[in-house]
C-alpha atoms as a PDB file:
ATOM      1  CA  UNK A   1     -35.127  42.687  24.403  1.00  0.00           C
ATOM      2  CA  UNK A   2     -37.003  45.510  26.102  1.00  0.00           C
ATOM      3  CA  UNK A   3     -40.897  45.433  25.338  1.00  0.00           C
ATOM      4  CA  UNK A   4     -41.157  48.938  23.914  1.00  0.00           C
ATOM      5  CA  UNK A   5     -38.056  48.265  21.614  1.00  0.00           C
ATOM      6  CA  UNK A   6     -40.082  45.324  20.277  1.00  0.00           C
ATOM      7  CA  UNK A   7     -43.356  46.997  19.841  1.00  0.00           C
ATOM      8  CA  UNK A   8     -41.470  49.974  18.176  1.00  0.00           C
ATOM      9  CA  UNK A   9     -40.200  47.922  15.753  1.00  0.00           C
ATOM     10  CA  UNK A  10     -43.804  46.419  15.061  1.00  0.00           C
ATOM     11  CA  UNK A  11     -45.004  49.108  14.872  1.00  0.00           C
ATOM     12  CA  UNK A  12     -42.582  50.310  11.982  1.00  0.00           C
ATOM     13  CA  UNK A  13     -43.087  47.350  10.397  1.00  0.00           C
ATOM     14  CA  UNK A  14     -47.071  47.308  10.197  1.00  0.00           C
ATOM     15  CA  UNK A  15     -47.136  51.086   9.259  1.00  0.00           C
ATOM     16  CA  UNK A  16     -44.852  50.754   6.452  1.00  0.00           C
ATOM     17  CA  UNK A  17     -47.016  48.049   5.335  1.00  0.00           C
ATOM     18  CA  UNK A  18     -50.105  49.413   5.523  1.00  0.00           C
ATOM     19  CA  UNK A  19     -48.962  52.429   2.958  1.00  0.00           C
ATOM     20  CA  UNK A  20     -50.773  52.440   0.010  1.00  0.00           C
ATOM     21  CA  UNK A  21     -47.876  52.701  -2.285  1.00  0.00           C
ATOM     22  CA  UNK A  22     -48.746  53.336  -6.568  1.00  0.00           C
ATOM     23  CA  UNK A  23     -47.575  50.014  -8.164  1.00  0.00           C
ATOM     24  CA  UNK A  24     -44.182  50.955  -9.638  1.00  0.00           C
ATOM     25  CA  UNK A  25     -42.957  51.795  -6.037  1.00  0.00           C
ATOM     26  CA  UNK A  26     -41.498  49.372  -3.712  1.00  0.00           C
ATOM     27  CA  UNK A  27     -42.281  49.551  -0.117  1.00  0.00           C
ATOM     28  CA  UNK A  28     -39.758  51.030   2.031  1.00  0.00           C
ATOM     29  CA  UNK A  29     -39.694  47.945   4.172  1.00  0.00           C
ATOM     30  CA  UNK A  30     -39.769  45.147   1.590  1.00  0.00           C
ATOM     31  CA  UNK A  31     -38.253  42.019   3.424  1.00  0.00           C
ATOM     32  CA  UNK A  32     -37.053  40.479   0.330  1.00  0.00           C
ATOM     33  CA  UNK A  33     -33.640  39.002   1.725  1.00  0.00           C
ATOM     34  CA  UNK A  34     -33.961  35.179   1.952  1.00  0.00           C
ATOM     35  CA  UNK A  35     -34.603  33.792   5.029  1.00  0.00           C
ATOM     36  CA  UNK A  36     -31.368  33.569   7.451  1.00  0.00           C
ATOM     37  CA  UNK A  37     -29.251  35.780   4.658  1.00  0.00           C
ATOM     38  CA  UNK A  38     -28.539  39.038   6.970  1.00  0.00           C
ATOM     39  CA  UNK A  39     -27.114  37.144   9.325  1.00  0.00           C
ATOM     40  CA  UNK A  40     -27.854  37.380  13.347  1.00  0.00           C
ATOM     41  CA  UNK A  41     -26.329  39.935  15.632  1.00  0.00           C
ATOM     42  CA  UNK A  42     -22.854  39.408  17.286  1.00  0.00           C
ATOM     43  CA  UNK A  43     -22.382  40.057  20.558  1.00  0.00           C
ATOM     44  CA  UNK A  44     -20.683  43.442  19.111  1.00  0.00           C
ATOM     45  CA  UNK A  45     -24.534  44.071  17.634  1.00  0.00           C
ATOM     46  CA  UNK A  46     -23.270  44.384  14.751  1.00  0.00           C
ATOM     47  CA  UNK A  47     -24.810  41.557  11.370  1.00  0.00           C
ATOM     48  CA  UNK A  48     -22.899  38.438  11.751  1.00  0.00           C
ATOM     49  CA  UNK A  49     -22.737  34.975  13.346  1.00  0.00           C
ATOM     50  CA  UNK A  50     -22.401  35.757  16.949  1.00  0.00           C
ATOM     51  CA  UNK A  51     -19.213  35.638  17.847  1.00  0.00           C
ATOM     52  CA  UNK A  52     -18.153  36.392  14.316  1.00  0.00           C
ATOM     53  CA  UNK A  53     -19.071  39.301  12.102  1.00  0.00           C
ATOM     54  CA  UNK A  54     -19.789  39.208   8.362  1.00  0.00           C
ATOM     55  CA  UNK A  55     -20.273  41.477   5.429  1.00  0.00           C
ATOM     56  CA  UNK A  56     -24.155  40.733   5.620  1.00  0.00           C
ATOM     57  CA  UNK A  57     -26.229  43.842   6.117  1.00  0.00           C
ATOM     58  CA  UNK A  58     -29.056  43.926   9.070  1.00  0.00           C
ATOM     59  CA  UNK A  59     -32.146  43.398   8.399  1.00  0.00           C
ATOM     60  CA  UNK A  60     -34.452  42.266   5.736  1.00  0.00           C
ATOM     61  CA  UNK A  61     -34.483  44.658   2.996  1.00  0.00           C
ATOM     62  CA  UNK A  62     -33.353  44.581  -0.099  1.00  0.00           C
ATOM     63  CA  UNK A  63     -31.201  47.247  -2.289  1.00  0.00           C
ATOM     64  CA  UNK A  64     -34.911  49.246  -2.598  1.00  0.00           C
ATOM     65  CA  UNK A  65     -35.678  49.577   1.126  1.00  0.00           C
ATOM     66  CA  UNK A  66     -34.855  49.821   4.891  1.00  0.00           C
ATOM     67  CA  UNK A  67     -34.155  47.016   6.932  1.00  0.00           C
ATOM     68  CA  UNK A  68     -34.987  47.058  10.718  1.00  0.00           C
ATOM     69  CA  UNK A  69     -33.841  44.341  13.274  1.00  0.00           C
ATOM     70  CA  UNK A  70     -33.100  43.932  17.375  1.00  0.00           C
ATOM     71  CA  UNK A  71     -31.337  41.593  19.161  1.00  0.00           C
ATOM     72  CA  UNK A  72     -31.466  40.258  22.996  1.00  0.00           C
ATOM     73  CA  UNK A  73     -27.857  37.891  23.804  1.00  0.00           C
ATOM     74  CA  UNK A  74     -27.301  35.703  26.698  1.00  0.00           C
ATOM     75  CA  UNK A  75     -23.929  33.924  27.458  1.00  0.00           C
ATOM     76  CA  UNK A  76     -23.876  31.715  30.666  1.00  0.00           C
ATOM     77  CA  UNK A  77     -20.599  30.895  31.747  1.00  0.00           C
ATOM     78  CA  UNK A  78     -19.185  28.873  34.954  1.00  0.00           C
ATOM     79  CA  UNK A  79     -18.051  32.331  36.137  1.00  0.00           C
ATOM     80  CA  UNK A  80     -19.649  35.022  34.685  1.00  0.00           C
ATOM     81  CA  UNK A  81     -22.751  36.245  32.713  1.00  0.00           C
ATOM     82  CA  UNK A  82     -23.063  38.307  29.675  1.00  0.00           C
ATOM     83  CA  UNK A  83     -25.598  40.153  28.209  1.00  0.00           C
ATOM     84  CA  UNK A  84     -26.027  42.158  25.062  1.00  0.00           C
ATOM     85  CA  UNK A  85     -28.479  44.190  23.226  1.00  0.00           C
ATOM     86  CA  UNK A  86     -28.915  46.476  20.694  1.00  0.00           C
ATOM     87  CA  UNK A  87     -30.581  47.773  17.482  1.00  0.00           C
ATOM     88  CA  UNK A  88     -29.417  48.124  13.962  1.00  0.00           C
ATOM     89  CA  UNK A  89     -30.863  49.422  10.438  1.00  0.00           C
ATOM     90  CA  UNK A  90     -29.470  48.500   7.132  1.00  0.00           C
ATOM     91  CA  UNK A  91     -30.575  51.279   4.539  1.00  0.00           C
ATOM     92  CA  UNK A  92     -30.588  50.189   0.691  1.00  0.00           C
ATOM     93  CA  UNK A  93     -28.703  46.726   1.701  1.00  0.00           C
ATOM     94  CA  UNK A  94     -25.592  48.682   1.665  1.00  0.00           C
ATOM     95  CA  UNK A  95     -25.185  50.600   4.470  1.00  0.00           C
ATOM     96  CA  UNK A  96     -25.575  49.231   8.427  1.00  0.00           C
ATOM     97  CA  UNK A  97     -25.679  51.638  11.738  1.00  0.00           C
ATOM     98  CA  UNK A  98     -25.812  49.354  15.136  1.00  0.00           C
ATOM     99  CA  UNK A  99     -25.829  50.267  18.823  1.00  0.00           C
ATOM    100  CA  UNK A 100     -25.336  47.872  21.206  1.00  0.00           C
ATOM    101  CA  UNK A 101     -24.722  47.644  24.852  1.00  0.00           C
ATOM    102  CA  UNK A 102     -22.885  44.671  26.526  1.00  0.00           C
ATOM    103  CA  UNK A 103     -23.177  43.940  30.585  1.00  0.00           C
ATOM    104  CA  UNK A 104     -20.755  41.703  31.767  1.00  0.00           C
ATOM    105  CA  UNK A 105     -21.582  40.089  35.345  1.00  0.00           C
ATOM    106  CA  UNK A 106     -18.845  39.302  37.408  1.00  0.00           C
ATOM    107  CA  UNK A 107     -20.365  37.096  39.902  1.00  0.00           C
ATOM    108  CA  UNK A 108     -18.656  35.831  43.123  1.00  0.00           C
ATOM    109  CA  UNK A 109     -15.272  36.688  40.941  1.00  0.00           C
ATOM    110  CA  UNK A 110     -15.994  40.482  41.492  1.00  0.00           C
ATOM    111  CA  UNK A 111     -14.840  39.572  45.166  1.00  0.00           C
ATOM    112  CA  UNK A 112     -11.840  38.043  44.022  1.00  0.00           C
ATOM    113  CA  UNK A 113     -10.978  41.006  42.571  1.00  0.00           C
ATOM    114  CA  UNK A 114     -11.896  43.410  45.009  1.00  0.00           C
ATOM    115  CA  UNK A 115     -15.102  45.070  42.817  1.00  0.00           C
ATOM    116  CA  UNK A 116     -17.311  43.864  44.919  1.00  0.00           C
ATOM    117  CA  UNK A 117     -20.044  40.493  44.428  1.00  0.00           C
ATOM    118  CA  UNK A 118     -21.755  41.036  41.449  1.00  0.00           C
ATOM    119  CA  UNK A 119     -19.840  43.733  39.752  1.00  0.00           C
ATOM    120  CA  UNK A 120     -21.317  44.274  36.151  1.00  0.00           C
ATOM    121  CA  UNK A 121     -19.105  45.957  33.721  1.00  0.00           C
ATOM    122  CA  UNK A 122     -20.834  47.766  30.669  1.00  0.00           C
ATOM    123  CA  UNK A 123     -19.561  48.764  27.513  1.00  0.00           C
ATOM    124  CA  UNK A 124     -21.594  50.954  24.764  1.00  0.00           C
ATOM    125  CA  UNK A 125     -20.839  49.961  20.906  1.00  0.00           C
ATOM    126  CA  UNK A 126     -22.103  52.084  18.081  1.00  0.00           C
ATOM    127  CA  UNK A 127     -20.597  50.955  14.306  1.00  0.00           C
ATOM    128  CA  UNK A 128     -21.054  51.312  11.482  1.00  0.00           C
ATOM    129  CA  UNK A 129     -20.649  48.513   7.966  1.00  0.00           C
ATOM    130  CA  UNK A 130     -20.545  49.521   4.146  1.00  0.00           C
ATOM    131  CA  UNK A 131     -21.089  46.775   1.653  1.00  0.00           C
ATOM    132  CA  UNK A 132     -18.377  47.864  -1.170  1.00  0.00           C
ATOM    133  CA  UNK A 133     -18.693  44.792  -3.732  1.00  0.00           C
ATOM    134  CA  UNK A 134     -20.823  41.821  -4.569  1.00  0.00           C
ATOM    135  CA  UNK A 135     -23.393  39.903  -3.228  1.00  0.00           C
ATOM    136  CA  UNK A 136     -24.071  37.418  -0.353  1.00  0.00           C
ATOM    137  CA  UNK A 137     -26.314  35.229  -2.418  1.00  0.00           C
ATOM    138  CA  UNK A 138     -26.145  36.304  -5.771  1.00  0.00           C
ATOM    139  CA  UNK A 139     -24.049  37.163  -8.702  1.00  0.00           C
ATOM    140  CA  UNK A 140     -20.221  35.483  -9.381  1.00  0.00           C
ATOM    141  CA  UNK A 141     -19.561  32.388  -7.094  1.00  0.00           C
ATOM    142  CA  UNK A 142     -16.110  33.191  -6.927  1.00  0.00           C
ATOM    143  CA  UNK A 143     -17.101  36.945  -5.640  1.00  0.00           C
ATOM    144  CA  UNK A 144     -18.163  37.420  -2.063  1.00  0.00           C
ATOM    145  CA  UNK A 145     -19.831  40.397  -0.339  1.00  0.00           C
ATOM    146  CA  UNK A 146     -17.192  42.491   0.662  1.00  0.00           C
ATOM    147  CA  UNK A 147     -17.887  44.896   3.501  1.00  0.00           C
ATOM    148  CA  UNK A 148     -15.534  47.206   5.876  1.00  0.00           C
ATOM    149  CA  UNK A 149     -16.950  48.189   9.162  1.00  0.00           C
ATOM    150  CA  UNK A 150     -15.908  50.573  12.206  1.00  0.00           C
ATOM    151  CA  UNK A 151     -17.036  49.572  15.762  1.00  0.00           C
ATOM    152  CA  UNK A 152     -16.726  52.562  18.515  1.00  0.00           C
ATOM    153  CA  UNK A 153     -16.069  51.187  21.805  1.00  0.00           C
ATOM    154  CA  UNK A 154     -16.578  53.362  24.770  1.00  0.00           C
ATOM    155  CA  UNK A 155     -16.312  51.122  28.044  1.00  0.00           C
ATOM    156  CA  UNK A 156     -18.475  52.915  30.999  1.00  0.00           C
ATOM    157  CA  UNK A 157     -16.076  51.327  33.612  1.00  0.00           C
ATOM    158  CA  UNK A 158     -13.003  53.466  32.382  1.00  0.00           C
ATOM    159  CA  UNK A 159     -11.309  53.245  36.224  1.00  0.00           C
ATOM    160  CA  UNK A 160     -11.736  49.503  36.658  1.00  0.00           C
ATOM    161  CA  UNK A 161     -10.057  49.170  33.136  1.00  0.00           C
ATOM    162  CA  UNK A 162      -7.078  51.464  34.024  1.00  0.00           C
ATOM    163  CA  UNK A 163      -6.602  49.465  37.017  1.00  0.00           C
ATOM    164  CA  UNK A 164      -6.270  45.947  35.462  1.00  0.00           C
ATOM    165  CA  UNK A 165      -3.473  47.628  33.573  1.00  0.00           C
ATOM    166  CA  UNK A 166      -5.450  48.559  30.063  1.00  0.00           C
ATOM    167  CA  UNK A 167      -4.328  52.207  28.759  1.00  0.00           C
ATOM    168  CA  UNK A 168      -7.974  53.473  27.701  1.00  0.00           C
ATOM    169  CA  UNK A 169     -11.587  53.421  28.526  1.00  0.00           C
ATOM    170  CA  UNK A 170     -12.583  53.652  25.019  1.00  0.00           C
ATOM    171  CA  UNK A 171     -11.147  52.282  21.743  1.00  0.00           C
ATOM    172  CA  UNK A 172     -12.138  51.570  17.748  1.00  0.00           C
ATOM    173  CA  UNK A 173     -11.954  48.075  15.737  1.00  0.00           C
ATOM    174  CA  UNK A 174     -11.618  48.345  11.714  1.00  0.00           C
ATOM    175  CA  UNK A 175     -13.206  44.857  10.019  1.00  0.00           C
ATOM    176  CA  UNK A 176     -12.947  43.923   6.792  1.00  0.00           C
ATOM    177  CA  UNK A 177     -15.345  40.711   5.991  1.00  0.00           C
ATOM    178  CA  UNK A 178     -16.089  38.586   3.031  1.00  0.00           C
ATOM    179  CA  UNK A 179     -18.956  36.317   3.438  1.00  0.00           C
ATOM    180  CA  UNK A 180     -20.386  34.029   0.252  1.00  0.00           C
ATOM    181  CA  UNK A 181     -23.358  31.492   0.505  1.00  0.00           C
ATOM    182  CA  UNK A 182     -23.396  29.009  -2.350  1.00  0.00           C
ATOM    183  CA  UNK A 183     -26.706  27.961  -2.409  1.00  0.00           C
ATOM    184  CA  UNK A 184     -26.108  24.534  -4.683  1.00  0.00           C
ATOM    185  CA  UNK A 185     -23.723  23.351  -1.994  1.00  0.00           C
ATOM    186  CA  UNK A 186     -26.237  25.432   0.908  1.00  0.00           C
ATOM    187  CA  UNK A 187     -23.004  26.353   2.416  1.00  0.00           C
ATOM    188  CA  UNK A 188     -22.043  29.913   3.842  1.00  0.00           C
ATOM    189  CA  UNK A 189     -18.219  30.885   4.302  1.00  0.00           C
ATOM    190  CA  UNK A 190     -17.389  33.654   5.993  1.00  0.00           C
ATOM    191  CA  UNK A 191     -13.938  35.443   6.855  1.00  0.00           C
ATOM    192  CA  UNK A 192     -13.207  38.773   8.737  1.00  0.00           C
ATOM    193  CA  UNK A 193      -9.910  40.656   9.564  1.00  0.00           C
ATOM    194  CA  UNK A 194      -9.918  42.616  12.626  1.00  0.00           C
ATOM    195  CA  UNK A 195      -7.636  45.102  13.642  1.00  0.00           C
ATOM    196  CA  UNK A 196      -8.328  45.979  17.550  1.00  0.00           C
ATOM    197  CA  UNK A 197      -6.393  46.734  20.907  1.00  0.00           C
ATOM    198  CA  UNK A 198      -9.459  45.948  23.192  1.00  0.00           C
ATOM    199  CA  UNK A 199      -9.208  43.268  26.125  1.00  0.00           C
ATOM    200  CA  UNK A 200     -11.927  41.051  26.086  1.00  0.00           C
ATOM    201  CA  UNK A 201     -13.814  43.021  23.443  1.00  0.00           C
ATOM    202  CA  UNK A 202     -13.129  46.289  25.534  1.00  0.00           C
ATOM    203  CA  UNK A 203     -14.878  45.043  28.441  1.00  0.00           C
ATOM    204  CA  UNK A 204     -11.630  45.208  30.240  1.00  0.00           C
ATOM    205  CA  UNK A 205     -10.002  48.505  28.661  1.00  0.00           C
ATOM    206  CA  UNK A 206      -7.673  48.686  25.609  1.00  0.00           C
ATOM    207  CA  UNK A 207      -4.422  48.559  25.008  1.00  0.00           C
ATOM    208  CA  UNK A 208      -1.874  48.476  27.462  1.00  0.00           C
ATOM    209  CA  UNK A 209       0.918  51.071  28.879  1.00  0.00           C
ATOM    210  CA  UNK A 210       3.277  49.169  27.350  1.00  0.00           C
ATOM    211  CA  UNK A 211       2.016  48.197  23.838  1.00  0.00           C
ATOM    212  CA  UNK A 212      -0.865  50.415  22.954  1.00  0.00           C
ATOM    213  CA  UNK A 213      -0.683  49.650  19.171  1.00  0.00           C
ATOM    214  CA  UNK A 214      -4.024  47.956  16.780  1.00  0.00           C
ATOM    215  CA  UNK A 215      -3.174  44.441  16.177  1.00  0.00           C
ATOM    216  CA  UNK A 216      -4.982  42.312  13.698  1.00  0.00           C
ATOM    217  CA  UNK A 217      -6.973  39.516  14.097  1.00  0.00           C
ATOM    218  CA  UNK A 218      -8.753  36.745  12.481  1.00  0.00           C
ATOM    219  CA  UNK A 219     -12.807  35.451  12.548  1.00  0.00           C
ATOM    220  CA  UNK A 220     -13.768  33.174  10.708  1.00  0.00           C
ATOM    221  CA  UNK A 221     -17.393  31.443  10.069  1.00  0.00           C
ATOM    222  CA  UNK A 222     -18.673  28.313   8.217  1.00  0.00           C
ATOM    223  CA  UNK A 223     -22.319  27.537   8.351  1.00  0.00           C
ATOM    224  CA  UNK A 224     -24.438  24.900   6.788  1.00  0.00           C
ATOM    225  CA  UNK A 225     -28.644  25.329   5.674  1.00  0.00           C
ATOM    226  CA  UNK A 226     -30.355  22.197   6.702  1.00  0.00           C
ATOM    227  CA  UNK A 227     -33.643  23.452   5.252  1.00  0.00           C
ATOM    228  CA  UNK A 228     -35.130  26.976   4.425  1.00  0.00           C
ATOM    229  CA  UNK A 229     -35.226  27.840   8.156  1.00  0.00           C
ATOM    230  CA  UNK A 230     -32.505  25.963   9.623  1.00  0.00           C
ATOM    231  CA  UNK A 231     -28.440  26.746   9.977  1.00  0.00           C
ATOM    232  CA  UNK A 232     -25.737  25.017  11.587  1.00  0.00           C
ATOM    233  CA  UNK A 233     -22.457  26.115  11.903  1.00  0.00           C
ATOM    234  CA  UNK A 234     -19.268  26.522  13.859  1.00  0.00           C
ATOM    235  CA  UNK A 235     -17.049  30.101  14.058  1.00  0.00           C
ATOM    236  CA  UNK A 236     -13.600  31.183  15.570  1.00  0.00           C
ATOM    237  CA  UNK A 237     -12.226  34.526  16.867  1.00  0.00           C
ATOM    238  CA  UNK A 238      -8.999  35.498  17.455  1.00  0.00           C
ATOM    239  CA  UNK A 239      -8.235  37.848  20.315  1.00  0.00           C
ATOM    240  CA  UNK A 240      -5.171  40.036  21.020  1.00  0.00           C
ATOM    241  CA  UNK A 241      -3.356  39.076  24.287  1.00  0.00           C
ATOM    242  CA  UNK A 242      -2.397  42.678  26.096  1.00  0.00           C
ATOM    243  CA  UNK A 243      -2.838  42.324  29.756  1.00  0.00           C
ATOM    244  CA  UNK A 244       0.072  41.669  32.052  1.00  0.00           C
ATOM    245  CA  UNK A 245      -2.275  40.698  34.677  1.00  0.00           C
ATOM    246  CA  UNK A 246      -4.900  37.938  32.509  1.00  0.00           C
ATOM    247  CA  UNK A 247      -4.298  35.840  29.493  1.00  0.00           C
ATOM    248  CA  UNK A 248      -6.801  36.385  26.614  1.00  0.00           C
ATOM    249  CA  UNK A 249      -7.309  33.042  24.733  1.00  0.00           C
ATOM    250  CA  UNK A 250      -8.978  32.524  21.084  1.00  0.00           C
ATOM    251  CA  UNK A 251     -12.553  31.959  20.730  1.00  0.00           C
ATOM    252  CA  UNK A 252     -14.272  29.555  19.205  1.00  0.00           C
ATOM    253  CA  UNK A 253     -18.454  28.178  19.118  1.00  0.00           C
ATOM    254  CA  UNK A 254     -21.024  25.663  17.434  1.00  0.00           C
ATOM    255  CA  UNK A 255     -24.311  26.885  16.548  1.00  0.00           C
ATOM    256  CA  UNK A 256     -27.289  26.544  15.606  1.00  0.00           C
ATOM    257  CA  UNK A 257     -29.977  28.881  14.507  1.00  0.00           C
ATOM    258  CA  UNK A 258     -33.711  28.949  13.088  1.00  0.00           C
ATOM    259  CA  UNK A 259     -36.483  31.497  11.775  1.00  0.00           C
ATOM    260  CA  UNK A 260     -39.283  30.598  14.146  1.00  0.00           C
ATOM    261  CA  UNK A 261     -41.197  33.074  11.513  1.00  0.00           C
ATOM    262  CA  UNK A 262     -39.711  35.647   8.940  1.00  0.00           C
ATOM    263  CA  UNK A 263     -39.202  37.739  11.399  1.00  0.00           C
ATOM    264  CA  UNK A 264     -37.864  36.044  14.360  1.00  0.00           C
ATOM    265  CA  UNK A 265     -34.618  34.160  14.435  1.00  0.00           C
ATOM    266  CA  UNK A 266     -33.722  32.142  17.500  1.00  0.00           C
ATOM    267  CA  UNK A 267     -29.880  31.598  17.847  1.00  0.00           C
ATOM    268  CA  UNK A 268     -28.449  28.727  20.532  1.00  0.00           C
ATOM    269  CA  UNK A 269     -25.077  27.579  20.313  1.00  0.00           C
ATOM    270  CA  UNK A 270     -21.845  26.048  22.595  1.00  0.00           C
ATOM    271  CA  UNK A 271     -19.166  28.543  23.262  1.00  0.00           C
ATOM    272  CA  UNK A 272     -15.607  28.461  24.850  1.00  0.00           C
ATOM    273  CA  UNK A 273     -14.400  31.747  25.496  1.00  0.00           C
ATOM    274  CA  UNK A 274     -11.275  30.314  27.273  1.00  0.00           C
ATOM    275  CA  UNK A 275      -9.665  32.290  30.006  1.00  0.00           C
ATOM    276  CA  UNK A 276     -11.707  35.725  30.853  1.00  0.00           C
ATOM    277  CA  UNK A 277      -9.881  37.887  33.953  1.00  0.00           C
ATOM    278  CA  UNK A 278      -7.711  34.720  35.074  1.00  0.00           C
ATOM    279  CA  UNK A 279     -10.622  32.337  35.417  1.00  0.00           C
ATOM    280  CA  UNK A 280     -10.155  29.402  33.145  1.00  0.00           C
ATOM    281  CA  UNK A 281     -12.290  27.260  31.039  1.00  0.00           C
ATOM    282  CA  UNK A 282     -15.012  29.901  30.494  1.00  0.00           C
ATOM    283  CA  UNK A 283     -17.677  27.466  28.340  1.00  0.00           C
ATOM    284  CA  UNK A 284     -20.798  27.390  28.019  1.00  0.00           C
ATOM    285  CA  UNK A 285     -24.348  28.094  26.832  1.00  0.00           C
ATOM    286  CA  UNK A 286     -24.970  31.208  24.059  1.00  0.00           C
ATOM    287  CA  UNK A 287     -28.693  31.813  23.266  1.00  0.00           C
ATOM    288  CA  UNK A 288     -29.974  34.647  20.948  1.00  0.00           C
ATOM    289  CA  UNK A 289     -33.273  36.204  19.936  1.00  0.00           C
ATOM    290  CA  UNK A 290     -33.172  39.008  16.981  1.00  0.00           C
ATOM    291  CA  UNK A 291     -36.643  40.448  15.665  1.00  0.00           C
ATOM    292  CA  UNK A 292     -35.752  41.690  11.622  1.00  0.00           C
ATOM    293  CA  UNK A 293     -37.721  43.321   9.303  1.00  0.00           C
END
């Protein structure tokens, strides 16, 4: 992540802390969540798993304050390189606002198809997740948090996307996520319907001429806590198939993920992303940083 996003978000932290507060009152930034319980950022910035997003809120506050957190992602793949970044602020561990922006490197395969070497394609994402019922953590085991979530997807390559055959430049997903950790088993479940017409998460347009309809898809997440600070886990995405041009396969990763301290989380996992812009067997390395508070 930027150095000035990080030391703005230190700086938030140690001024919030340093407010003498009467005893009654909770400070605004309380970072009461267990450790590893508001997730990491997806690539979508949005709280989640990575590839997958959850119901979790961002950051580490609880219903009394306001969480803070930034992410940095990198995905190296045979053929390509992805990026993403972003902020996010949970507010009373109900509400979540995110902004993230994804670059997509095309490599020697912007040649192939005639963008030039080295074409990066960029995408902005600001969303936006409510919390409606329950509790990640706590309250009835048979009752997972239960969040809904818009993601506004405004791709800053509009022509490149018109000319691989997608209908818009721009597009909005609707989730709908349940996520429960059952901490006497230390296992986290997570499942998320997504209705969505982008191509490759918008990166390539949405929709088509032809079929420019939502169509709903499936994430799903299972994670395991080795210790306090430790998670492993494996996730899987569906993805619409629209283009005429490129198939869109199903993805899928194994990760890992630790608090280095209560504030930093370091994410690193295996990732097959399938066929991306007819180049095949896209896998690879995923590594993440996020900074919470």
């Amino acid at each position: 992540m930027d150095q000035p996003l990080f030391r703005l978000l230190a700086a938030l932290s140690l001024a919030c802390a340093a407010t003498p507060v009467a005893a009654e009152e909770a400070p605004l930034i309380d970072g009461g969540k267990l450790l590893l319980t508001n997730g990491v950022a997806t690539i979508e910035g949005t709280s989640g798993g990575g590839l997958a997003t959850w119901s979790t809120i961002a950051g580490r506050a609880t219903d009394r304050g306001i969480g803070l957190s930034g992410h940095i992602t990198l995905i190296e793949l045979p053929d390509y390189g992805w990026q993403s970044r972003g902020v996010a602020i949970g507010i009373a561990n109900r509400i979540e606002l995110s902004y993230a922006r994804q670059n997509f490197d095309t490599r020697e395969v912007g040649t192939a198809l005639g963008l030039g070497r080295g074409y990066v394609l960029n995408q902005d994402i600001f969303a936006a997740k409510l919390r409606l019922a329950g509790d990640t953590v706590y309250g009835n085991a048979l009752l997972p948090q239960i969040s809904v979530g818009v993601e506004h997807k405004r791709n800053r390559d509009a022509p490149v996307a018109r000319a691989v055959g997608a209908a818009h430049g721009s597009g909005t997903d609707i989730t709908l996520s349940a996520t429960k950790l059952l901490l006497s088993h230390s296992v986290l479940v997570n499942a998320t319907a997504r209705l969505t017409k982008a191509n490759q998460t918008g990166l390539l347009g949405f929709g088509t001429a032809s079929d420019d309809t939502h169509r709903l898809q499936f994430e799903g997440s299972v994670a395991y806590q080795l210790s306090r600070r430790a998670v492993i886990g494996a996730e899987f995405r569906s993805k619409p198939d629209n283009l005429a041009i490129a198939r869109e396969d199903d993805w899928w990763d194994l990760f890992a993920a630790y608090a280095l301290t209560d504030h930093l989380t370091v994410t690193a996992a295996y990732v097959d992303l399938g066929s991306i812009a007819t180049f095949d067997q896209q896998r690879g390395g995923f590594l993440s940083a996020q900074i919470a508070f």
